[in-house]
Protein backbone atom coordinates (compact mmCIF):
# COMPACT_ATOMS: atom_id res chain seq x y z
CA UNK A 1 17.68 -18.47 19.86
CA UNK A 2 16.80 -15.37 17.88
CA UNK A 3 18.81 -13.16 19.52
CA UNK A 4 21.99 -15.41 18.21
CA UNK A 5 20.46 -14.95 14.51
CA UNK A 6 22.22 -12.91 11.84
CA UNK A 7 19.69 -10.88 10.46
CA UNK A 8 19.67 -8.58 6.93
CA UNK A 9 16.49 -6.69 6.37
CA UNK A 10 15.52 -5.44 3.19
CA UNK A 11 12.56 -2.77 3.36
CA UNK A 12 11.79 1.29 2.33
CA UNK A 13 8.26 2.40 3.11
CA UNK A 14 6.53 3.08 6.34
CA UNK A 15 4.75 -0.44 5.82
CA UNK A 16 8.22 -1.92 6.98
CA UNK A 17 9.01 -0.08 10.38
CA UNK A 18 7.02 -2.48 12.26
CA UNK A 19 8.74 -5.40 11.07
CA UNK A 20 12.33 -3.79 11.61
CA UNK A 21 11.47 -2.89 14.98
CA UNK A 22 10.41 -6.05 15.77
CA UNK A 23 14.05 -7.44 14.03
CA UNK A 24 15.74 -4.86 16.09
CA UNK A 25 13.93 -6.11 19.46
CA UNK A 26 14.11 -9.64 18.76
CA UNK A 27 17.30 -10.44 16.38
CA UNK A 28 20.60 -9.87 15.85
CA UNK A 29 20.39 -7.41 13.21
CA UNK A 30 23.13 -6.57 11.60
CA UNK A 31 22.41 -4.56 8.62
CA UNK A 32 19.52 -2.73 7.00
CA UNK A 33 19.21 -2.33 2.94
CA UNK A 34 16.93 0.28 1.93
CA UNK A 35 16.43 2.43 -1.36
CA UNK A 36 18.24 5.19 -1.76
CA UNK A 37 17.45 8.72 -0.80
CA UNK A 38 15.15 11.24 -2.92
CA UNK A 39 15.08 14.85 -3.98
CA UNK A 40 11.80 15.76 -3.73
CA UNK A 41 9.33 18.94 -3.79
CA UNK A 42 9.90 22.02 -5.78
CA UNK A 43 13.28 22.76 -3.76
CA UNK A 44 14.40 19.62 -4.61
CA UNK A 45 14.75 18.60 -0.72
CA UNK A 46 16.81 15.08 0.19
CA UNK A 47 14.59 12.37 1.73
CA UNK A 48 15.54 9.65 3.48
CA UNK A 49 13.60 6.00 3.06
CA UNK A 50 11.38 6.05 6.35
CA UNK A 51 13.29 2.72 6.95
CA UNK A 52 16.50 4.45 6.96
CA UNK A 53 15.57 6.92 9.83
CA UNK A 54 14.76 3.91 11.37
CA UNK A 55 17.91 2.77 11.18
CA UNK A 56 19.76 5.44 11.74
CA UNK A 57 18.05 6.04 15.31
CA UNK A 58 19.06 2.67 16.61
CA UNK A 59 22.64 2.38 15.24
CA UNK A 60 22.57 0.08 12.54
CA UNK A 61 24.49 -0.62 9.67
CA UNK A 62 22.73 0.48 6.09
CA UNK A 63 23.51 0.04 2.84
CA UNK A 64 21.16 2.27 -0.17
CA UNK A 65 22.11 0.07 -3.58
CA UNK A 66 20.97 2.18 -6.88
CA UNK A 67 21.18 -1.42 -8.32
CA UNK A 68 21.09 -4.52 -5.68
CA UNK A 69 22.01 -6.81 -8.91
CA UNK A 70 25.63 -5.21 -9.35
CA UNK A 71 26.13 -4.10 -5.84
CA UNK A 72 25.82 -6.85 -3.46
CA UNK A 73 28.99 -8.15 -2.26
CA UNK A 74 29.19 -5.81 1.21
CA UNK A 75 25.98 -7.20 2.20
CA UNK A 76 27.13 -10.69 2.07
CA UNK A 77 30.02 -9.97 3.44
CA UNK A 78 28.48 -9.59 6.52
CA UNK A 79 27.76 -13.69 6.19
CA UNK A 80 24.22 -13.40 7.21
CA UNK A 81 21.95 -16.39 8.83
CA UNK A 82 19.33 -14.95 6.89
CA UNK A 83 17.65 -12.06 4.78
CA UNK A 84 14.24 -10.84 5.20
CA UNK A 85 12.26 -8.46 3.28
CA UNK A 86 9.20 -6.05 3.52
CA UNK A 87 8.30 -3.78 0.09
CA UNK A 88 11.59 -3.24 -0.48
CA UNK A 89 11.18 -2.55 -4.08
CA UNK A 90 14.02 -4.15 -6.04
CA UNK A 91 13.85 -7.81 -7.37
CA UNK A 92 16.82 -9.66 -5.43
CA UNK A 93 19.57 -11.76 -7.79
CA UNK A 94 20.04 -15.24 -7.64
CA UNK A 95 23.18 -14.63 -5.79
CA UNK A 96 21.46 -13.12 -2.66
CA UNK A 97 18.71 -15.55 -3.00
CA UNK A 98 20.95 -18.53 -2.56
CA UNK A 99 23.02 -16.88 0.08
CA UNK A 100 21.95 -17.48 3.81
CA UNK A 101 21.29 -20.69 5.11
CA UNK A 102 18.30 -20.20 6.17
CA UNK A 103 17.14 -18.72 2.83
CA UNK A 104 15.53 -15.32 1.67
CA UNK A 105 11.90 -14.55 3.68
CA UNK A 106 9.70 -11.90 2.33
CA UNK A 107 6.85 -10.40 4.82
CA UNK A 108 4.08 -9.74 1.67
CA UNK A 109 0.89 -7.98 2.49
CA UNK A 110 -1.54 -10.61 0.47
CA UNK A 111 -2.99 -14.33 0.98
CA UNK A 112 -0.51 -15.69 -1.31
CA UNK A 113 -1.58 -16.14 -4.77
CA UNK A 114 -4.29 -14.19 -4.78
CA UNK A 115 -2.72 -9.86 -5.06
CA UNK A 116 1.22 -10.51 -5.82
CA UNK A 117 2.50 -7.19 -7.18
CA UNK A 118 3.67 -4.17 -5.45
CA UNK A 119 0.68 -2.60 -4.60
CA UNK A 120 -1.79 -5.39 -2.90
CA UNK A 121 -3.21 -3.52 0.23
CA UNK A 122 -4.40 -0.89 -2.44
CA UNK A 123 -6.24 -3.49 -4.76
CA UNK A 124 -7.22 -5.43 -1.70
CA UNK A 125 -10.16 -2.59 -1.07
CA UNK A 126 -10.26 -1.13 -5.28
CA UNK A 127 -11.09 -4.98 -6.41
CA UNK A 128 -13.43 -5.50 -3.31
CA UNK A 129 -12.24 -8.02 -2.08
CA UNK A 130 -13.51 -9.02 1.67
CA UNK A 131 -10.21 -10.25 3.54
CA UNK A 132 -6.45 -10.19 3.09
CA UNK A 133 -3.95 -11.33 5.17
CA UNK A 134 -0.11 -11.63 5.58
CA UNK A 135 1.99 -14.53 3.82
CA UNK A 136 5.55 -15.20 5.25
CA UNK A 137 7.05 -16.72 2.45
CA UNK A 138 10.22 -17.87 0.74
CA UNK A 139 11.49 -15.47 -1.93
CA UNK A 140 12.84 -16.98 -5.59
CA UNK A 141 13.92 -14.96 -8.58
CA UNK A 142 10.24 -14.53 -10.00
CA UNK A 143 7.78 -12.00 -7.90
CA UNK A 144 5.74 -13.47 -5.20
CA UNK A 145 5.93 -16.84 -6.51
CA UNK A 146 8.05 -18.55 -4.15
CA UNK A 147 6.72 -21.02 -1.36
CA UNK A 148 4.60 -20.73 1.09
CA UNK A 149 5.64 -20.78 5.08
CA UNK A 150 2.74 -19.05 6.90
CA UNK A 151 -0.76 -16.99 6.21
CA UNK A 152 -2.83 -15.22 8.51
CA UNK A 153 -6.21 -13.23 6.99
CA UNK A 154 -8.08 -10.00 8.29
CA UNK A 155 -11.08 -9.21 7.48
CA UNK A 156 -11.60 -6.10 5.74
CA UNK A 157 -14.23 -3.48 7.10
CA UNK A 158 -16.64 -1.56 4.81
CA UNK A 159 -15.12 1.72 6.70
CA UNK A 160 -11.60 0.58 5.69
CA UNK A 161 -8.95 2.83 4.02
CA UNK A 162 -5.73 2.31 2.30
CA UNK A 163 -4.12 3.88 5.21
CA UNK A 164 -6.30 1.82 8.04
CA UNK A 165 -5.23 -1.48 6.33
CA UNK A 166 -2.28 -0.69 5.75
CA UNK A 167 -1.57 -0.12 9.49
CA UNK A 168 -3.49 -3.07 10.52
CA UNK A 169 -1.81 -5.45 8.24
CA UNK A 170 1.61 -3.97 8.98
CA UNK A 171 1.38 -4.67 12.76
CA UNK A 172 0.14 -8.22 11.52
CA UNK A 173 3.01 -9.37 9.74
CA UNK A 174 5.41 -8.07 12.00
CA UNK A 175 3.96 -10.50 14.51
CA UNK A 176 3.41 -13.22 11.94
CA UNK A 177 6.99 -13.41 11.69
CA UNK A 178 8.52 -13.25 14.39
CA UNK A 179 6.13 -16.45 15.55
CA UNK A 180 7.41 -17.99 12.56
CA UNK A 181 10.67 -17.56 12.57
CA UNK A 182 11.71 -20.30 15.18
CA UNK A 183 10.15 -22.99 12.66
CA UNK A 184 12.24 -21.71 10.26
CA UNK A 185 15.24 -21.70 12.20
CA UNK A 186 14.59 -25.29 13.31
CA UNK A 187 13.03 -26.19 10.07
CA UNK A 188 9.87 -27.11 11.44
CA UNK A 189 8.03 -25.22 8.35
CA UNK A 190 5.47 -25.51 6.17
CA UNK A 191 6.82 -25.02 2.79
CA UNK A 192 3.60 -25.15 0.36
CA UNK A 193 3.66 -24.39 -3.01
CA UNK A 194 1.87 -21.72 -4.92
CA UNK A 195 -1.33 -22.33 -7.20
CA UNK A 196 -0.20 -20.82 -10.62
CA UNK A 197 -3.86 -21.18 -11.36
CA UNK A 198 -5.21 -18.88 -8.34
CA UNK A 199 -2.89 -15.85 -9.03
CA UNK A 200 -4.31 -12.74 -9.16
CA UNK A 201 -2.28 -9.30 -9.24
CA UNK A 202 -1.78 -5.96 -7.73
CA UNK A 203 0.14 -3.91 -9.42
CA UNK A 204 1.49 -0.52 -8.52
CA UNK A 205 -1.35 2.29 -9.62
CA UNK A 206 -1.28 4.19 -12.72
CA UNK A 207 -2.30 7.66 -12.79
CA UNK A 208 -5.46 6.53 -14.78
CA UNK A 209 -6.47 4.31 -12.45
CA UNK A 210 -6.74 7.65 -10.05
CA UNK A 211 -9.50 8.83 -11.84
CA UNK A 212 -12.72 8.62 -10.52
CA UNK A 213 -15.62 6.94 -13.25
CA UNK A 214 -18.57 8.06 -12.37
CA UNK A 215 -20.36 5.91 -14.84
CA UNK A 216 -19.40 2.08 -12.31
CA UNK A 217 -21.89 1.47 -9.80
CA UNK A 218 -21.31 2.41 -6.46
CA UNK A 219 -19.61 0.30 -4.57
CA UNK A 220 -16.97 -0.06 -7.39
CA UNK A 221 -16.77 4.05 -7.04
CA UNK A 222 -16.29 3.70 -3.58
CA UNK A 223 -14.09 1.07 -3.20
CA UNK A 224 -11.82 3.39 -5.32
CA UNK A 225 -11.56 6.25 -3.85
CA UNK A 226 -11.37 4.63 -0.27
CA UNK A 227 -8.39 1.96 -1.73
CA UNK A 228 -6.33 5.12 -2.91
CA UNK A 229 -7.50 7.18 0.40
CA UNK A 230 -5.12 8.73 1.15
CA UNK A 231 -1.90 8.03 -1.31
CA UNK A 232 -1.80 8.31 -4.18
CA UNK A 233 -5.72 9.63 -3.66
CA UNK A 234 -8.16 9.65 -6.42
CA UNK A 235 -9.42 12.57 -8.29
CA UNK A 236 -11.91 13.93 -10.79
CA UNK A 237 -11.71 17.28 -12.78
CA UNK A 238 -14.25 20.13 -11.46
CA UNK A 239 -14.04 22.97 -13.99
CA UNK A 240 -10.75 21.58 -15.71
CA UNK A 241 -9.33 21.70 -12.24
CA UNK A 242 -7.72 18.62 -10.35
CA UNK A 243 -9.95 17.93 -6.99
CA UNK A 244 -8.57 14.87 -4.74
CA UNK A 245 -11.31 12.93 -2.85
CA UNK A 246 -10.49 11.44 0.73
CA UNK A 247 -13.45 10.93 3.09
CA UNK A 248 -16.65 9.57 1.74
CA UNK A 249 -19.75 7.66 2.12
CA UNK A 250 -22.23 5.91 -0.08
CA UNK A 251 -25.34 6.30 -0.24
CA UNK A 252 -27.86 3.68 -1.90
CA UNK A 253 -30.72 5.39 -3.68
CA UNK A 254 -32.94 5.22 -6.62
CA UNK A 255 -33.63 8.76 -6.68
CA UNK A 256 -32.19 11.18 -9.22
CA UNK A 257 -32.49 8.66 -11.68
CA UNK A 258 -32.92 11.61 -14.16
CA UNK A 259 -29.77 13.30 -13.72
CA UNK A 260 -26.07 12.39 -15.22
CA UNK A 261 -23.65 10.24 -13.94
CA UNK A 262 -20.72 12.55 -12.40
CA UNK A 263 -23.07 15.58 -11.38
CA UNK A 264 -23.38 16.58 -8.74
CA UNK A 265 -26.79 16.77 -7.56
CA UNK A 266 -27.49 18.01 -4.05
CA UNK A 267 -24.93 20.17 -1.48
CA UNK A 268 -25.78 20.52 2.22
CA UNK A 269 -23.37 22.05 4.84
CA UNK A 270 -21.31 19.13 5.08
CA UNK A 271 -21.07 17.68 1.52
CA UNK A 272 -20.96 17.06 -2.06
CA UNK A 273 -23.69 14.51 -3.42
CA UNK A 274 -22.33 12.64 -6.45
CA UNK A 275 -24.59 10.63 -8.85
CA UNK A 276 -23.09 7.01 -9.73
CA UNK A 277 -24.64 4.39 -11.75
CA UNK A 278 -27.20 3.05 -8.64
CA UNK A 279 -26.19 5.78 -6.20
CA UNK A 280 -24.78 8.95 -4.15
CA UNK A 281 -21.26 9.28 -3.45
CA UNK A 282 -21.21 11.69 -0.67
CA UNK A 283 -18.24 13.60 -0.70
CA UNK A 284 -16.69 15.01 2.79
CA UNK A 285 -12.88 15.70 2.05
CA UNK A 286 -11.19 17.21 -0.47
CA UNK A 287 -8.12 18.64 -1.95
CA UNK A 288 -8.14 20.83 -4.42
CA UNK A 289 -5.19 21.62 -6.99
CA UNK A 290 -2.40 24.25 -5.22
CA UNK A 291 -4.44 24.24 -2.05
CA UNK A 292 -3.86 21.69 1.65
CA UNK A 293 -6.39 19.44 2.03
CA UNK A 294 -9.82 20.03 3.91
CA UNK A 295 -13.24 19.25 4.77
CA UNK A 296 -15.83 20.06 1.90
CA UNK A 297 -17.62 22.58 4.20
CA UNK A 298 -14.66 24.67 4.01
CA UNK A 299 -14.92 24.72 0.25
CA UNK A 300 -18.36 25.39 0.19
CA UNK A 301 -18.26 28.72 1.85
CA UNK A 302 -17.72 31.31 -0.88
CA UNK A 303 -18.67 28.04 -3.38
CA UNK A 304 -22.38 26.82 -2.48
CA UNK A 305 -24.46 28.73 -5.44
CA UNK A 306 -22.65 27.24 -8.53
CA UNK A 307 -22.14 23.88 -8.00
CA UNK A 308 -25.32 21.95 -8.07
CA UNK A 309 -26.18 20.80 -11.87
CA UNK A 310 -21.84 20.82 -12.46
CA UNK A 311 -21.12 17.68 -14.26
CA UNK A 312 -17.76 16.63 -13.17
CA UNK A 313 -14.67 15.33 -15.80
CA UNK A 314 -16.37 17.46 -18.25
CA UNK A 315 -13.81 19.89 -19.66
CA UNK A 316 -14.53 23.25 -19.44
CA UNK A 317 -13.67 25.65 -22.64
């Protein structure tokens, strides 16, 4: 039955590849929509959308809109059965919307109301929550409001990263939809509507949200720099210098209760020991500005004898 289904997908970022696979395996795909390429880096190099390479391997159709509100009409022209989408990252007219017959499905990375937005794995782990999940869903013209059709949750780990999450949860709602696709085709669906009431958000990040405050307590602290581990990463300033954090651990401890918040109060051959509000943030990867990332005991060779007592965020004249 699926294989007889005329499929558009709609997706740009690596979170998306495992749902256009499984379109590619299971459908009749017949065209891909992506964002359009990117000069990037100093030398201004052209990147392709990783769902475009995608594409491109197996043969398929694509179509890279600068505006999917004025340029639509070739992608309905193909008379899709219907349109699904993964963080594609435009908001789809009404004219799309109402197209297919079997309606608009978006594959979002949340338990439905709770992290609509374009960044919810990220805020899934920053806001601390304890499980996420996968909603297949029916897309209108607002974002992530439309209804309902399936949820599954994960829980999420202590030791979980941006990146681990987002792998997990991508694999997730590839499956999720391809299980639920039938009952849409036969319209055998749930179709429940939203709580308006429920709703959080989880919006894309903001460069100040990448800074590390060492004044919150520590699980805040950690939850940070582990929900932006490892893009966009957080950072804090170590002699006016940009340092990006990666690996850490926390440590609960009531000792150097004398000391600031942000300094850093004890280095062994491994690490950097942070002082938080009720805590240690024990720092294991870095990057530092204009250098590749690496383990702190790299950095510490040549570095060891100044850093205890350094306060970090504190400008430097």
């Amino acid at each position: 039955m699926l294989k007889e289904l005329k499929v558009i997908f709609m997706g740009t970022p690596c979170f998306s590849l495992n749902i256009l696979e499984a379109l590619i395996k299971e459908t009749n795909l017949i065209g891909v929509v992506t964002q359009p390429d990117k000069l990037v880096g100093r030398k201004k190099e052209l990147e392709f959308p990783e769902v475009k390479k995608l594409a491109l391997e197996n043969n398929i159709l694509i179509f890279q809109p600068r505006n999917i509100k004025e340029e639509y009409q070739e992608i309905l022209a193909l008379k899709p059965d219907i349109i699904i989408t993964c963080a594609y990252g435009q908001i789809l007219p009404r004219e799309i919307l109402e197209y297919p017959k079997y309606g608009c499905i978006n594959v979002h990375a949340s338990l439905l109301p709770k992290l609509r937005g374009g960044a919810p794995i990220h805020h899934a782990i920053i806001d601390g929550y304890k499980e996420t999940g996968i909603t297949i869903m029916y897309m209108d013209i607002h974002m992530d409001t439309g209804d309902i059709i399936k949820e599954e949750s994960i829980k999420i780990e202590d030791c979980d990263t941006y990146q681990t999450l987002h792998d997990k949860l991508s694999l997730l709602g590839a499956k999720l939809l391809i299980e639920t696709l039938p009952d849409i085709i036969n319209k055998k669906n749930q179709r429940i509507k939203q709580i308006e009431s429920e709703a959080t958000y989880g919006y894309n990040i903001t460069r100040e949200e990448e800074k590390i405050n060492f004044n919150e307590k520590l699980d805040k602290v950690y939850n940070q720099i582990r929900g932006l581990n490892p893009t966009p990463g957080s950072y804090f300033l170590l002699d006016n210098k940009i340092v990006k954090v990666y690996d850490v651990r926390k440590i609960e401890t009531n000792s150097y209760k004398e000391k600031e918040n942000g300094e850093i109060v004890k280095i062994d051959n491994e690490a950097i020991y942070v002082k938080v509000l009720d805590g240690l943030i024990k720092i294991l990867e870095i990057k530092i500005e204009g250098k590749n990332k690496m383990p702190v005991t790299n950095f510490l060779n040549g570095n060891k004898n100044n850093l205890v007592g350094k306060i970090l965020n504190r400008s430097v004249v």
